[in-house]
PDB file of N, CA and C in Angstrom:
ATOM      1  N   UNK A   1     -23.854  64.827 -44.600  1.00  0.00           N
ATOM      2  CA  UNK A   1     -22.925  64.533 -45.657  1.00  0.00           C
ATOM      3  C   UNK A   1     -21.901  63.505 -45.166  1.00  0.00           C
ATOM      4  N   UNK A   2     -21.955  62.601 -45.951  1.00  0.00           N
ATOM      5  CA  UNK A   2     -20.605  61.139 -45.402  1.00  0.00           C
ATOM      6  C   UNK A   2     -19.461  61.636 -46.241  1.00  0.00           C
ATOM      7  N   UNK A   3     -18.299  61.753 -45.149  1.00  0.00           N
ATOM      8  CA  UNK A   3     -17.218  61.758 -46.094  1.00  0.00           C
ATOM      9  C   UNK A   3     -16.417  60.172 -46.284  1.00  0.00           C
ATOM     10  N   UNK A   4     -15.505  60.529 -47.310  1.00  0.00           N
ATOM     11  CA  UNK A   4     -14.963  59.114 -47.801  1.00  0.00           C
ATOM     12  C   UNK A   4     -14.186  58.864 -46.765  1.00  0.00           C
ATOM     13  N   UNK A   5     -13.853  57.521 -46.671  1.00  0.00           N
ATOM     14  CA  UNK A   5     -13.143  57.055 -45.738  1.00  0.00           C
ATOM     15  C   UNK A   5     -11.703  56.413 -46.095  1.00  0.00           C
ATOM     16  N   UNK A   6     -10.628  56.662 -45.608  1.00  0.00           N
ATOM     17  CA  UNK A   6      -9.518  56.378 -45.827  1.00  0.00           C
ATOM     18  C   UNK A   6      -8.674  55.363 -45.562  1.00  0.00           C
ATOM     19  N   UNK A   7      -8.528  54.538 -46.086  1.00  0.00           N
ATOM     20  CA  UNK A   7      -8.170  53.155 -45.116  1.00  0.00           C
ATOM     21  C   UNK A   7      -6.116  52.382 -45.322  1.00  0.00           C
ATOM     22  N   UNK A   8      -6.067  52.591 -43.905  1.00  0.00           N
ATOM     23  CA  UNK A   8      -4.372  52.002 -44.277  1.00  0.00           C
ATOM     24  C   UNK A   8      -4.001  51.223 -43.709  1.00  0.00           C
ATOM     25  N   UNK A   9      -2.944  50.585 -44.140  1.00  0.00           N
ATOM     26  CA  UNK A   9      -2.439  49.118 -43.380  1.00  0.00           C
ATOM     27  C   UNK A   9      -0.940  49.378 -42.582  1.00  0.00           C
ATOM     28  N   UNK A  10      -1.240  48.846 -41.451  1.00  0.00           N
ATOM     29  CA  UNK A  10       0.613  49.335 -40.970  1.00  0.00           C
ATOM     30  C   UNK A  10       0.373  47.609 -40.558  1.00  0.00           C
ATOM     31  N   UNK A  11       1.381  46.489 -41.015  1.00  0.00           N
ATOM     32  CA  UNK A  11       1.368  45.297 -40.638  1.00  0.00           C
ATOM     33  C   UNK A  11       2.884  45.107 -40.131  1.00  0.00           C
ATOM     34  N   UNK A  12       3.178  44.530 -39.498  1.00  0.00           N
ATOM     35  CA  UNK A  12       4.095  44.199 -38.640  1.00  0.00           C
ATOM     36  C   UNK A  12       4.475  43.239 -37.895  1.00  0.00           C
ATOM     37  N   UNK A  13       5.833  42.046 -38.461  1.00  0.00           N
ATOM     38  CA  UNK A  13       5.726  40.771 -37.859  1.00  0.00           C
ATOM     39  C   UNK A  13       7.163  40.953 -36.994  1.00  0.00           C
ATOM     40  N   UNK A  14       6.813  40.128 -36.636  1.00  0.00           N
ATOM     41  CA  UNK A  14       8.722  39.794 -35.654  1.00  0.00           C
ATOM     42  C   UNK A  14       8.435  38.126 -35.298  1.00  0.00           C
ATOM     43  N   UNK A  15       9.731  37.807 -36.229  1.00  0.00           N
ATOM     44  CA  UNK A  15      10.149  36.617 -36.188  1.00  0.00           C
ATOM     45  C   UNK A  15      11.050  36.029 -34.868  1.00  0.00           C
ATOM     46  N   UNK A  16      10.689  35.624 -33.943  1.00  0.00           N
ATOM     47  CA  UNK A  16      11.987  35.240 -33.119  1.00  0.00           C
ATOM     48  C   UNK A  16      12.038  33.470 -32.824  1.00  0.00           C
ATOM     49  N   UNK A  17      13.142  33.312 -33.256  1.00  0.00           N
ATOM     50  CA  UNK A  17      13.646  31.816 -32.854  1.00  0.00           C
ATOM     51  C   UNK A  17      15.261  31.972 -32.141  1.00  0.00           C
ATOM     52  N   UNK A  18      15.528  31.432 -31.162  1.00  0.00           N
ATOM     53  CA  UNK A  18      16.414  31.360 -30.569  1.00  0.00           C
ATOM     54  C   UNK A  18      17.031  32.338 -29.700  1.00  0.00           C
ATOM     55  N   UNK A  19      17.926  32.602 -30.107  1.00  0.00           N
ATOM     56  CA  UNK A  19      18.551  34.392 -29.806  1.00  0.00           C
ATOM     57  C   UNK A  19      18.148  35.326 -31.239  1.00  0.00           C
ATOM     58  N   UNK A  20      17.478  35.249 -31.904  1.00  0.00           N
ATOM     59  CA  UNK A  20      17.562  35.977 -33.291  1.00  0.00           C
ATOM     60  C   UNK A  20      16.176  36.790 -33.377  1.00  0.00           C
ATOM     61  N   UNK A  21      15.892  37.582 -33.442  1.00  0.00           N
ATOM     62  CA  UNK A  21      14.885  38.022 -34.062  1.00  0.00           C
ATOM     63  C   UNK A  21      14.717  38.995 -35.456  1.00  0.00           C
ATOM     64  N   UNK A  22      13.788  38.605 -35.890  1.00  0.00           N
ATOM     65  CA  UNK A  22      13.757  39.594 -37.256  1.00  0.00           C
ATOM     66  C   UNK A  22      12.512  40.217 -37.287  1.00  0.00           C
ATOM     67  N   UNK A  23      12.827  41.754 -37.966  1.00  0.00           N
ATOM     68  CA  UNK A  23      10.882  41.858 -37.971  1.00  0.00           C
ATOM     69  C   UNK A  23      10.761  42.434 -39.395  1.00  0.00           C
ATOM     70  N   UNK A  24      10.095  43.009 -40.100  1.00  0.00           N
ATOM     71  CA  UNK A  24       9.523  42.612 -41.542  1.00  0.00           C
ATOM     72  C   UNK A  24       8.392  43.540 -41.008  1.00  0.00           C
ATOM     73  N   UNK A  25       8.580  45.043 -41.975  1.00  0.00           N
ATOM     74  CA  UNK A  25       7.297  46.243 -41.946  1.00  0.00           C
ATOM     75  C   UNK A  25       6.671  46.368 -43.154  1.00  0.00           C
ATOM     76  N   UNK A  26       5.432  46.447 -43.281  1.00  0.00           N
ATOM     77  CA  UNK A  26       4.484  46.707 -44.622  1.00  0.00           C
ATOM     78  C   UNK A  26       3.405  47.652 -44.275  1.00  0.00           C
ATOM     79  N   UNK A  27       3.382  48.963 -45.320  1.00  0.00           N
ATOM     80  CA  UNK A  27       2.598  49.950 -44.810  1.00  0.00           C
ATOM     81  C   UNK A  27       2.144  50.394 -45.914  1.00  0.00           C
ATOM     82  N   UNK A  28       0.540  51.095 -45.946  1.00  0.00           N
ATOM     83  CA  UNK A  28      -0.020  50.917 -47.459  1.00  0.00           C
ATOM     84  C   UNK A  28      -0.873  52.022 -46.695  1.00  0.00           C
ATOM     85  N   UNK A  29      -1.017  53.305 -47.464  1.00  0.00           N
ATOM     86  CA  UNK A  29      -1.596  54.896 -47.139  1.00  0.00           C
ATOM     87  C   UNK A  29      -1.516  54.639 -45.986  1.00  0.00           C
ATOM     88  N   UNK A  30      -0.284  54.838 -44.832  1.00  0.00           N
ATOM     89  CA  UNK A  30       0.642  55.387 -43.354  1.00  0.00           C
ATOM     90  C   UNK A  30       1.351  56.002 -43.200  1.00  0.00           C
ATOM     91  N   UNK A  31       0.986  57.295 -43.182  1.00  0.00           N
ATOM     92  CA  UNK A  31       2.625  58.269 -43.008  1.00  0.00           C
ATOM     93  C   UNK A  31       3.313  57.796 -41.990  1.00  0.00           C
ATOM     94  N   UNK A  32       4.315  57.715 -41.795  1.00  0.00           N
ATOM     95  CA  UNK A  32       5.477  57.497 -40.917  1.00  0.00           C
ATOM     96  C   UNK A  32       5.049  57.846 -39.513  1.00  0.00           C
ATOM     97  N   UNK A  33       4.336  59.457 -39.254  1.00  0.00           N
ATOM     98  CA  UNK A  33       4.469  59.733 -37.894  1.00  0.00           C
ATOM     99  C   UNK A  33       2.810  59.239 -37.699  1.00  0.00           C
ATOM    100  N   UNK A  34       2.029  58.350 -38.287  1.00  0.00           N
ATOM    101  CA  UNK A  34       0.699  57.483 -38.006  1.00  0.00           C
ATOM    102  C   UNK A  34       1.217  55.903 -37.559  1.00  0.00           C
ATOM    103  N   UNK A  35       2.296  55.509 -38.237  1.00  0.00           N
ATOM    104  CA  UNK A  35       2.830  54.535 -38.002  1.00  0.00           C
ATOM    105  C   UNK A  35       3.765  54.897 -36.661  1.00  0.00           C
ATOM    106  N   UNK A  36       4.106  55.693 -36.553  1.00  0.00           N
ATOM    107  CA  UNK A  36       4.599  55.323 -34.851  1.00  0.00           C
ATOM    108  C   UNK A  36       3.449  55.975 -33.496  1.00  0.00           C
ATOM    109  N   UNK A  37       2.481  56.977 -34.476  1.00  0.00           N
ATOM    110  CA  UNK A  37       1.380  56.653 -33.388  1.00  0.00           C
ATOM    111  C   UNK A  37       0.739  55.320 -32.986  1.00  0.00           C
ATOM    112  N   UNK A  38       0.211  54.341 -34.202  1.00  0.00           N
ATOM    113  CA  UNK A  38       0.099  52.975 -33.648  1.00  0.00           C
ATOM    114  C   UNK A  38       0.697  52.130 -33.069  1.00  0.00           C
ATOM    115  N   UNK A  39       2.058  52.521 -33.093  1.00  0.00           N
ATOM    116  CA  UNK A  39       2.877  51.736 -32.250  1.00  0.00           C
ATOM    117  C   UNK A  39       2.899  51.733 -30.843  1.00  0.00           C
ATOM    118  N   UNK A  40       2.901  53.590 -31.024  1.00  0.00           N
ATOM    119  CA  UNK A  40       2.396  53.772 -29.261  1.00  0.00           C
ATOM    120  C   UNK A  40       1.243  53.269 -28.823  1.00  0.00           C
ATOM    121  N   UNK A  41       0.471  53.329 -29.631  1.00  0.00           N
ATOM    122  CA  UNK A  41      -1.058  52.587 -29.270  1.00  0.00           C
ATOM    123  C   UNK A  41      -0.774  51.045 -28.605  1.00  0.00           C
ATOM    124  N   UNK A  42      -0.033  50.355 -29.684  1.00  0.00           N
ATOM    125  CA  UNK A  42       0.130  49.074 -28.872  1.00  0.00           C
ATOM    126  C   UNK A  42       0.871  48.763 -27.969  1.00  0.00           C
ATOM    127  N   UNK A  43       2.101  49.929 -27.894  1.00  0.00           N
ATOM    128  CA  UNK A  43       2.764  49.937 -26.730  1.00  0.00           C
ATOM    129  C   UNK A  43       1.687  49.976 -25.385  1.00  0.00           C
ATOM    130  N   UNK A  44       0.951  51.054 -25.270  1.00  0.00           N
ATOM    131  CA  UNK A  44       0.061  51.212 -24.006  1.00  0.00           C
ATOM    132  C   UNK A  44      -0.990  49.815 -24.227  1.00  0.00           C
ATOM    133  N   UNK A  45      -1.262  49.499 -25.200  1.00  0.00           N
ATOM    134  CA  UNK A  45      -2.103  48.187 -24.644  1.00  0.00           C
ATOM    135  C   UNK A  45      -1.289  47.004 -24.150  1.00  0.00           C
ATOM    136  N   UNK A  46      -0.312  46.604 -24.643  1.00  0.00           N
ATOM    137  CA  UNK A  46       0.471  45.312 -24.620  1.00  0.00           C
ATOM    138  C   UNK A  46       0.781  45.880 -22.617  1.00  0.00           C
ATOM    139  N   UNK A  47       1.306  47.221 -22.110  1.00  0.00           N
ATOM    140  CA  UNK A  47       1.562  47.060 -20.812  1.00  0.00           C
ATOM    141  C   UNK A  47       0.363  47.633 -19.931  1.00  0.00           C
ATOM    142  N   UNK A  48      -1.209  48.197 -20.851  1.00  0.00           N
ATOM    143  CA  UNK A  48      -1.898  48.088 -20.036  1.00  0.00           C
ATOM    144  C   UNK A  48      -2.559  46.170 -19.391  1.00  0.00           C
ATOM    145  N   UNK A  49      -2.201  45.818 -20.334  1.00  0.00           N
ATOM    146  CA  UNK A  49      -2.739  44.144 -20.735  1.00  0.00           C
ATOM    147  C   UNK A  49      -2.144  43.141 -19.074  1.00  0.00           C
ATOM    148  N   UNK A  50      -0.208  43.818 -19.591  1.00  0.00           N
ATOM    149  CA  UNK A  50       0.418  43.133 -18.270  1.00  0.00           C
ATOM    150  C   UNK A  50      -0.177  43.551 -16.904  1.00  0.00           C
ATOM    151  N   UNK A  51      -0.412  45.263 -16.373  1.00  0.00           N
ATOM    152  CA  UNK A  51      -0.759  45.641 -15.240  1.00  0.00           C
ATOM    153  C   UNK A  51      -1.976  44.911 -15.020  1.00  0.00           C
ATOM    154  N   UNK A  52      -2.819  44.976 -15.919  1.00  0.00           N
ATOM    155  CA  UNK A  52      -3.796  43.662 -15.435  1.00  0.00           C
ATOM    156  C   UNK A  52      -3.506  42.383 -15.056  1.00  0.00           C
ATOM    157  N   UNK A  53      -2.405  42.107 -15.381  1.00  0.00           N
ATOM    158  CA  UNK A  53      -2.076  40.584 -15.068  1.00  0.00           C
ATOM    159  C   UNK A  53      -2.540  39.599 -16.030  1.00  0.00           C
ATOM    160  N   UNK A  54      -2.859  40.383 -17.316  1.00  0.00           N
ATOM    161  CA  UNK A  54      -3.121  38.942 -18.127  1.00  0.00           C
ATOM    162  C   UNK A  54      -2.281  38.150 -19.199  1.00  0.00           C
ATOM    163  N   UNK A  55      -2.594  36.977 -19.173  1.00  0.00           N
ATOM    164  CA  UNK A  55      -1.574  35.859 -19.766  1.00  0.00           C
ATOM    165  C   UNK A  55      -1.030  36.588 -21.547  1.00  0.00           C
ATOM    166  N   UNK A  56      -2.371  36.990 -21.650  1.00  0.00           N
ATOM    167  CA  UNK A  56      -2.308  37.351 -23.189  1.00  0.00           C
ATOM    168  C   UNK A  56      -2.423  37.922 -23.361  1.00  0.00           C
ATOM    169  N   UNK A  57      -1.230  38.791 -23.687  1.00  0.00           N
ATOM    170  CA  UNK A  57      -1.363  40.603 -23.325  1.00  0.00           C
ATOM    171  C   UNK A  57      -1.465  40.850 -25.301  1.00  0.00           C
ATOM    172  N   UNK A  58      -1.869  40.297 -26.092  1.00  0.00           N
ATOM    173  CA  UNK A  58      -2.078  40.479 -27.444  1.00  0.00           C
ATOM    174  C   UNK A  58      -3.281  40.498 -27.661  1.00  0.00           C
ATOM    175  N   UNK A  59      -4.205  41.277 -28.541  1.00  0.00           N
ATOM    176  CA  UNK A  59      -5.455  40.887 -28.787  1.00  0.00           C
ATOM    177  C   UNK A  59      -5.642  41.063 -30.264  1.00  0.00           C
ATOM    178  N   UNK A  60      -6.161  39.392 -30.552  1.00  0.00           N
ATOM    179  CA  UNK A  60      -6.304  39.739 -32.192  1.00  0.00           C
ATOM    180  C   UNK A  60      -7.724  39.781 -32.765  1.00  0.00           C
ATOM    181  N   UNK A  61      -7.671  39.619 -33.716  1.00  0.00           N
ATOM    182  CA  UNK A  61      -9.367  39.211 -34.360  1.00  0.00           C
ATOM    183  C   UNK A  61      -9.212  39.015 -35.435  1.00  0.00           C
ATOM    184  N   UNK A  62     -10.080  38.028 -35.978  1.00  0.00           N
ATOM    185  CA  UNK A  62      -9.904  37.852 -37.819  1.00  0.00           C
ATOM    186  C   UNK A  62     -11.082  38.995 -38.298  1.00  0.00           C
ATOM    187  N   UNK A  63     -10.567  39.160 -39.582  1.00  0.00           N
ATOM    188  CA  UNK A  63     -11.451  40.677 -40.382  1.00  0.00           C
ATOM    189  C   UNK A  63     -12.198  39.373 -41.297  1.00  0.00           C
ATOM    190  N   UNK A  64     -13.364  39.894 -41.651  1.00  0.00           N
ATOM    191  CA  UNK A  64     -14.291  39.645 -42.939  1.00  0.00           C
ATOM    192  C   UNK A  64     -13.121  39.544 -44.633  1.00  0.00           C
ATOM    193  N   UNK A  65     -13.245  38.492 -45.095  1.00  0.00           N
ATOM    194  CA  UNK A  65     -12.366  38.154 -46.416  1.00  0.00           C
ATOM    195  C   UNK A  65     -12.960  39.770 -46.879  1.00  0.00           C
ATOM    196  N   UNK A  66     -14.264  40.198 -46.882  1.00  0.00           N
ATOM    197  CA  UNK A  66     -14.773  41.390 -47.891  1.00  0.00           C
ATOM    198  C   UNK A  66     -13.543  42.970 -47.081  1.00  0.00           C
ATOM    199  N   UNK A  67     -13.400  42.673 -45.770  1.00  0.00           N
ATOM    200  CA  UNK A  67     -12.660  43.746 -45.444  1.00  0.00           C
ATOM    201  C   UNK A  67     -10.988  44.162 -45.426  1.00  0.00           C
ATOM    202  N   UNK A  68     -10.288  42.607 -45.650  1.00  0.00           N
ATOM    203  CA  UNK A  68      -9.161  42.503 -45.887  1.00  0.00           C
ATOM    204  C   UNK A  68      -8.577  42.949 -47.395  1.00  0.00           C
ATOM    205  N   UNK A  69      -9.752  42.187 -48.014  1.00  0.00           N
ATOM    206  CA  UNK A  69      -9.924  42.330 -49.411  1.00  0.00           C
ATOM    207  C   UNK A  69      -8.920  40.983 -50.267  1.00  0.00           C
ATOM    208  N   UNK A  70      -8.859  40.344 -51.049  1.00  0.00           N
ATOM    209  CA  UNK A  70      -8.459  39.248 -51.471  1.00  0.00           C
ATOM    210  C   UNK A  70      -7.136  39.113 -52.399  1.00  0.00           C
ATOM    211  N   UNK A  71      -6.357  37.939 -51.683  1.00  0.00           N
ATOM    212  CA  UNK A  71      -5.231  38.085 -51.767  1.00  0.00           C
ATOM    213  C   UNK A  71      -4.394  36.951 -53.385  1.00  0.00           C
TER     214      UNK A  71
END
């Protein structure tokens, strides 16, 4: 039996120019305490990324237009 699948967006920018930064949250089916589990998530990648020593401690990927869904 397949169950349905649930799908949510926690997006998250941070603007920084100068001394200033701003950041700007958008969250679409994320309870609050899912949204700071992903955060921890990227917390441990962004400083597993550094202990490796790598330049680009971010990792992105573009999604399929069919999986983003159209804007």
């Amino acid at each position: 039996m397949q169950q349905n699948a649930r799908k949510g967006v926690l997006l998250l920018r941070f603007d920084v120019t100068d001394n200033n930064i701003q950041t700007t949250m958008k969250t679409e089916n994320v309870t609050p305490q899912e949204a700071i589990g992903l955060l921890e998530m990227a917390k441990t990648q962004i400083l597993d990324n550094l202990k490796e020593g790598k330049k680009d401690i971010f990792q992105a990927f573009k999604k399929d237009e069919n999986e983003t869904g159209k804007k």
